[in-house]
C-alpha atoms as a PDB file:
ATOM      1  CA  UNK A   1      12.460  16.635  -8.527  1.00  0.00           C
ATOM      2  CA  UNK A   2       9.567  18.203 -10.284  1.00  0.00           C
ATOM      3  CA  UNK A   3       6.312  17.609  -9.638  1.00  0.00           C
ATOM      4  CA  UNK A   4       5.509  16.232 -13.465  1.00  0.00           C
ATOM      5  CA  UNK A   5       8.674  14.116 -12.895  1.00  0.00           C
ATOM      6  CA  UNK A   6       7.092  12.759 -10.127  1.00  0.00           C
ATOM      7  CA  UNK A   7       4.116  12.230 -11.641  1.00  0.00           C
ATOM      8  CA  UNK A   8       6.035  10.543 -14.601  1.00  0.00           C
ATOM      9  CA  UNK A   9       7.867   8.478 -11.761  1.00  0.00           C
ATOM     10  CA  UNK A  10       4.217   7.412 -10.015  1.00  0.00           C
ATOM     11  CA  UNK A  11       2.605   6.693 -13.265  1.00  0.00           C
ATOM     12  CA  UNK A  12       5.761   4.069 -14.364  1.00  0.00           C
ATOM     13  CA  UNK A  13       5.705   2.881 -11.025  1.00  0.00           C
ATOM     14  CA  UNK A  14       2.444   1.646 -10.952  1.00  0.00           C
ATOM     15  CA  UNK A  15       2.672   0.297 -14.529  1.00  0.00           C
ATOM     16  CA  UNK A  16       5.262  -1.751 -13.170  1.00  0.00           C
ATOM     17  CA  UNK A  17       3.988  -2.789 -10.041  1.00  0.00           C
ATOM     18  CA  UNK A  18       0.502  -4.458 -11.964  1.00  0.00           C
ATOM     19  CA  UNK A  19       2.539  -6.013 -14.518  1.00  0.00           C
ATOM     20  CA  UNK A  20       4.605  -7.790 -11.921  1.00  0.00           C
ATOM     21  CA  UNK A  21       0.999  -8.608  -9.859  1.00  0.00           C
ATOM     22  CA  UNK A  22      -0.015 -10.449 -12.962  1.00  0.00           C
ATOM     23  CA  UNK A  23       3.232 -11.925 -13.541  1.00  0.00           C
ATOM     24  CA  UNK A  24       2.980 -13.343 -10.123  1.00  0.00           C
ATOM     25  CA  UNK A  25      -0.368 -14.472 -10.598  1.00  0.00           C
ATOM     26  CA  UNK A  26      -0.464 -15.971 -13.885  1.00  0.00           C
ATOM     27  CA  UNK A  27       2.563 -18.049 -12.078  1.00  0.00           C
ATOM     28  CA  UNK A  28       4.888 -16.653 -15.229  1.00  0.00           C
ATOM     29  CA  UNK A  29       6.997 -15.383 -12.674  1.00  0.00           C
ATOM     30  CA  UNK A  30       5.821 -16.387  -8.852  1.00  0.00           C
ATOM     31  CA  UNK A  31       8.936 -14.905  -7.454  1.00  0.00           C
ATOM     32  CA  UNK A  32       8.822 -12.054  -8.637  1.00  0.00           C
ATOM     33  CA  UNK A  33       8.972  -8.923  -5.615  1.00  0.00           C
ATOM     34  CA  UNK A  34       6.495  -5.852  -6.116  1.00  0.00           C
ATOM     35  CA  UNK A  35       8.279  -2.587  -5.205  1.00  0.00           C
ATOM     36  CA  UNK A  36       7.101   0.531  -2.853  1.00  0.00           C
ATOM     37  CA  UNK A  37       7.712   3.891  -4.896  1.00  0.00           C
ATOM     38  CA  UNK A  38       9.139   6.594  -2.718  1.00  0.00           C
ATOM     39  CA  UNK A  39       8.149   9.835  -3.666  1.00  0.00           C
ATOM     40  CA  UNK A  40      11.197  11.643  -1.411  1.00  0.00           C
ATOM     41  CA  UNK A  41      12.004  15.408  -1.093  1.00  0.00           C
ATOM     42  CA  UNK A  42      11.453  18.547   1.645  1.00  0.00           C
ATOM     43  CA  UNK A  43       8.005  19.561   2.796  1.00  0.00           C
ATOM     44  CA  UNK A  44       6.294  21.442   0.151  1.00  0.00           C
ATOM     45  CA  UNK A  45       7.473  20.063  -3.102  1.00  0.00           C
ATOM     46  CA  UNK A  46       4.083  18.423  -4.289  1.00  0.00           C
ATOM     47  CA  UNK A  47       4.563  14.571  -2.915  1.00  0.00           C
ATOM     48  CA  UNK A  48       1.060  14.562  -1.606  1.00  0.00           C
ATOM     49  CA  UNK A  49      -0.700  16.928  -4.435  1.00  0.00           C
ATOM     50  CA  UNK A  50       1.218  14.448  -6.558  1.00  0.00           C
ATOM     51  CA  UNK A  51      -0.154  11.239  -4.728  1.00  0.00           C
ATOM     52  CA  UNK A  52      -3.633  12.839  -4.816  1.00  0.00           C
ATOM     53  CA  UNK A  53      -3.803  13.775  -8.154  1.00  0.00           C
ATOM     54  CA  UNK A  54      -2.756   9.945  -9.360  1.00  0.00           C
ATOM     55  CA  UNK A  55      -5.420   8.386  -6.868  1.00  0.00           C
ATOM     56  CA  UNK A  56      -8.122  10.569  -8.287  1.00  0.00           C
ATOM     57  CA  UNK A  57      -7.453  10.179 -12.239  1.00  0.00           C
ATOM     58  CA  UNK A  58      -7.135   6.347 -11.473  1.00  0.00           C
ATOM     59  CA  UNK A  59     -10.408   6.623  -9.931  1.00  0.00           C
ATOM     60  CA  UNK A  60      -9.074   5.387  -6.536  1.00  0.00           C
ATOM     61  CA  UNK A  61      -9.480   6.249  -2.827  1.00  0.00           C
ATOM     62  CA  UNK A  62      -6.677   7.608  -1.143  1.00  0.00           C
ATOM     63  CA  UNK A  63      -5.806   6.582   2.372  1.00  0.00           C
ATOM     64  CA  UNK A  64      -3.074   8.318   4.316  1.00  0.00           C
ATOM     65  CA  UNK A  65      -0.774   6.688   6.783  1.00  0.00           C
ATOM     66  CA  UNK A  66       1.903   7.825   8.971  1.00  0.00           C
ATOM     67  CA  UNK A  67       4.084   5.279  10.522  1.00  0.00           C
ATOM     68  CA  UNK A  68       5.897   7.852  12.662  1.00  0.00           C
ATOM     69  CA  UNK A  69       3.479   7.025  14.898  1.00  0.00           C
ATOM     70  CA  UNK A  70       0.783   4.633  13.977  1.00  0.00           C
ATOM     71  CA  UNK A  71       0.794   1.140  14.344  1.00  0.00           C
ATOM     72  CA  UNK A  72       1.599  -1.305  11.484  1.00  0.00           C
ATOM     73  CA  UNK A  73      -2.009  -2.904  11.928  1.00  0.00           C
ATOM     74  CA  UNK A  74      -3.612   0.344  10.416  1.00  0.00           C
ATOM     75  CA  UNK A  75      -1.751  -0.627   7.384  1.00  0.00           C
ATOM     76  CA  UNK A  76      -2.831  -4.456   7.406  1.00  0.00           C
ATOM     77  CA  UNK A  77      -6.559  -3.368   8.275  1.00  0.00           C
ATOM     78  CA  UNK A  78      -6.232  -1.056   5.725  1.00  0.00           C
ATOM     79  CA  UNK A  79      -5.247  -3.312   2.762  1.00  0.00           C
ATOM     80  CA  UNK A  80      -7.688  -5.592   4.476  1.00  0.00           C
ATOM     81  CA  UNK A  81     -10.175  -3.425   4.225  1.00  0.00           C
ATOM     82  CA  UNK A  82      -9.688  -1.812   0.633  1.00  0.00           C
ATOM     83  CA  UNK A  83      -8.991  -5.622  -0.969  1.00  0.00           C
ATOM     84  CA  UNK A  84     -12.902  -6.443   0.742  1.00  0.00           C
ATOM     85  CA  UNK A  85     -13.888  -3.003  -1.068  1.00  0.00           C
ATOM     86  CA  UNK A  86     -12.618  -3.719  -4.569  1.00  0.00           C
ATOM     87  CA  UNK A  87     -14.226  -7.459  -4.209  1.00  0.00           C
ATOM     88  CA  UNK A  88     -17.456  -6.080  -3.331  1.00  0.00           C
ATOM     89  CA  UNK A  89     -17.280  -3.592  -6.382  1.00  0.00           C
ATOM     90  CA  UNK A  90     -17.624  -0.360  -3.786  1.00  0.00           C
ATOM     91  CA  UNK A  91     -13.883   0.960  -4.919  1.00  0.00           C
ATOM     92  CA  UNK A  92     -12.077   0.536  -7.874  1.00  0.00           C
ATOM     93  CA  UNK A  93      -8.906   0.660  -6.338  1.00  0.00           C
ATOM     94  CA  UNK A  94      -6.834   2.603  -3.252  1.00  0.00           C
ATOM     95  CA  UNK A  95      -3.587   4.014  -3.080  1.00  0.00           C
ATOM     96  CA  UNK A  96      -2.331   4.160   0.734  1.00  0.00           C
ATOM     97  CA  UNK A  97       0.111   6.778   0.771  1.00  0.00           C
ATOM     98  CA  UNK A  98       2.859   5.991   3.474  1.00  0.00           C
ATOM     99  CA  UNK A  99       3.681   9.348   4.998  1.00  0.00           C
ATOM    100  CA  UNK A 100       7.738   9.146   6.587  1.00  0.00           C
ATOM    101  CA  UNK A 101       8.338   6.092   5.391  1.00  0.00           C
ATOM    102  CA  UNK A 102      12.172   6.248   6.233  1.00  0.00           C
ATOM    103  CA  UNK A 103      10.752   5.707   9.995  1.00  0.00           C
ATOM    104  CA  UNK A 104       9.551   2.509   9.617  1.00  0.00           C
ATOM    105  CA  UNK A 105      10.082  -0.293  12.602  1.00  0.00           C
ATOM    106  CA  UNK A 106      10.187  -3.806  12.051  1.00  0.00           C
ATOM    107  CA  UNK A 107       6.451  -4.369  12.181  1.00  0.00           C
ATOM    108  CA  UNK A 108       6.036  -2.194   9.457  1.00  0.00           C
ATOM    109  CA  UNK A 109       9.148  -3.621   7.674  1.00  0.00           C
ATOM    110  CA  UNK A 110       7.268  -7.048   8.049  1.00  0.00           C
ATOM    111  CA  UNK A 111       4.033  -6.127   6.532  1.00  0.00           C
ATOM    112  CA  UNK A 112       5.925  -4.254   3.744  1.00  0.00           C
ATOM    113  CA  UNK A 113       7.660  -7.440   2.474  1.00  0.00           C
ATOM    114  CA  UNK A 114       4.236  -9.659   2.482  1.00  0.00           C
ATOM    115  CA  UNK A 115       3.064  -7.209   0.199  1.00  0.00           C
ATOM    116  CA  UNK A 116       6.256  -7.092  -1.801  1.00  0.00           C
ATOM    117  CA  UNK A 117       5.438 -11.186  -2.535  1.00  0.00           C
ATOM    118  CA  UNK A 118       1.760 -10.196  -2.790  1.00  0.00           C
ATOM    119  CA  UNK A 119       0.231 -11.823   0.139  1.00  0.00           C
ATOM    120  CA  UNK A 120      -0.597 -10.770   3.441  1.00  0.00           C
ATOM    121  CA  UNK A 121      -1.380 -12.294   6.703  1.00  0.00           C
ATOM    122  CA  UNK A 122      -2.393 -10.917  10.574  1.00  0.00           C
ATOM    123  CA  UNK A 123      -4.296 -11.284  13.647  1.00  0.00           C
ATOM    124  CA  UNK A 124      -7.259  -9.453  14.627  1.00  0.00           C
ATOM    125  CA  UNK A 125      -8.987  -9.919  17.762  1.00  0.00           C
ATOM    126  CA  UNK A 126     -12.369 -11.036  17.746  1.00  0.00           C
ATOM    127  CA  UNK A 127     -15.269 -11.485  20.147  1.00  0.00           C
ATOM    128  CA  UNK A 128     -17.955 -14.431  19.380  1.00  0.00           C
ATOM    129  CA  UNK A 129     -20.816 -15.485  21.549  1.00  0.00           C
ATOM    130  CA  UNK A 130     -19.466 -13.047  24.424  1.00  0.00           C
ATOM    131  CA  UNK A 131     -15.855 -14.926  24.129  1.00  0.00           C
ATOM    132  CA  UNK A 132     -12.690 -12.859  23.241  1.00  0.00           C
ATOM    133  CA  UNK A 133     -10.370 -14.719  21.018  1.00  0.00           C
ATOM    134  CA  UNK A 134      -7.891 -14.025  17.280  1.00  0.00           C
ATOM    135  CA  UNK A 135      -8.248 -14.801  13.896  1.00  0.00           C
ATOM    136  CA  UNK A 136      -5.653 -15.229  11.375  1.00  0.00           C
ATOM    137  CA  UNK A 137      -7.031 -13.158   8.160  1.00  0.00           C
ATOM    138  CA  UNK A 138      -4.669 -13.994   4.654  1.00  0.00           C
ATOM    139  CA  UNK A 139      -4.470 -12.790   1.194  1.00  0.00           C
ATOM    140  CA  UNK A 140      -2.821 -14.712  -1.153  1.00  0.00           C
ATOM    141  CA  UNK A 141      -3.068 -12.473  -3.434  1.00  0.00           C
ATOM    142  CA  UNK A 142      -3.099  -8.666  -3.283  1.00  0.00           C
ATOM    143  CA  UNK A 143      -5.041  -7.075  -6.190  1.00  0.00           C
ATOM    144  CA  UNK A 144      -3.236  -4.876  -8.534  1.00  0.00           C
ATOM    145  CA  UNK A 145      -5.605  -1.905  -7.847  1.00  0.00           C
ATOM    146  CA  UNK A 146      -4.225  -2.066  -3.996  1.00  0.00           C
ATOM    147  CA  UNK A 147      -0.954   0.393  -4.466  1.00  0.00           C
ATOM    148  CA  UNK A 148       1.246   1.095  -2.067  1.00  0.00           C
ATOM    149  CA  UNK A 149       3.640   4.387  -2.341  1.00  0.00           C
ATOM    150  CA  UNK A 150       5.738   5.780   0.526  1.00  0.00           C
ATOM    151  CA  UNK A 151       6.675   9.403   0.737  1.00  0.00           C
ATOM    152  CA  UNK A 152       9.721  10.343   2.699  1.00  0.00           C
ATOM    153  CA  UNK A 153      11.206  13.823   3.831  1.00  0.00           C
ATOM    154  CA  UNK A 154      15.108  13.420   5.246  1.00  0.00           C
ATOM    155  CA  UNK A 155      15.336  16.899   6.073  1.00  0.00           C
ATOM    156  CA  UNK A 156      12.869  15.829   9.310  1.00  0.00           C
END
């Protein structure tokens, strides 16, 4: 695929995926799943440059994941994290690009459907007045400028 195909691909995807977040939250259509874009081809072909260039025209950060061999957490502090960001007014929005995505476990298969239905919920550890103890953090709603794309290379 070509990288302005791609481009084409990302730019309908993301159309998409904030019509269906408003969908969902103007409760016209409350079941209705948001989808992952996979940007999938060898090493080389422009999925990142591709990724990068969409993230800066939007005006959004970019934050890179690889669940080859990171924890799902870093993708549910992450969206944790950028939804705080866009609240505060300190980001506009953040793609997390979602390097090997075809290697996901079931953690990270977990977290990926909460954000398909636009909510997300985890545990974090926290420590108050010297005690150790968790904390249940949820989203009801994910904000449209949170975008999640996976990239994917099969010939790995």
């Amino acid at each position: 695929m070509s990288f302005r195909r791609m481009r084409e691909n990302l730019e309908q995807a993301f159309a998409s995926h904030v019509a269906n977040v408003q969908s969902r939250q103007s409760r016209l259509d409350p079941d209705r799943k948001l989808s992952i874009p996979v940007l999938e081809g060898p090493s080389g072909i422009g999925k990142t440059s591709c990724v990068e260039e969409f993230a800066r025209e939007k005006g959004f950060q970019l934050i890179q994941l690889d669940c080859s061999f990171e924890p799902a957490n870093f993708l549910a502090f992450r969206i944790n994290n950028a939804i705080n960001e866009i609240r505060s007014g300190q980001i506009t929005g953040c793609v997390l690009l979602v390097n090997y995505i075809h290697e996901i476990d079931g953690e990270w298969r977990e977290l990926f459907d909460q954000y398909r239905h636009n909510r997300l919920s985890f545990e974090v550890d926290v420590v108050s007045d010297g005690e150790k103890g968790k904390r249940v953090v949820v989203f009801d709603q994910i904000p449209a400028q949170v975008f999640v794309v996976g990239e994917s290379r099969p010939d790995n």
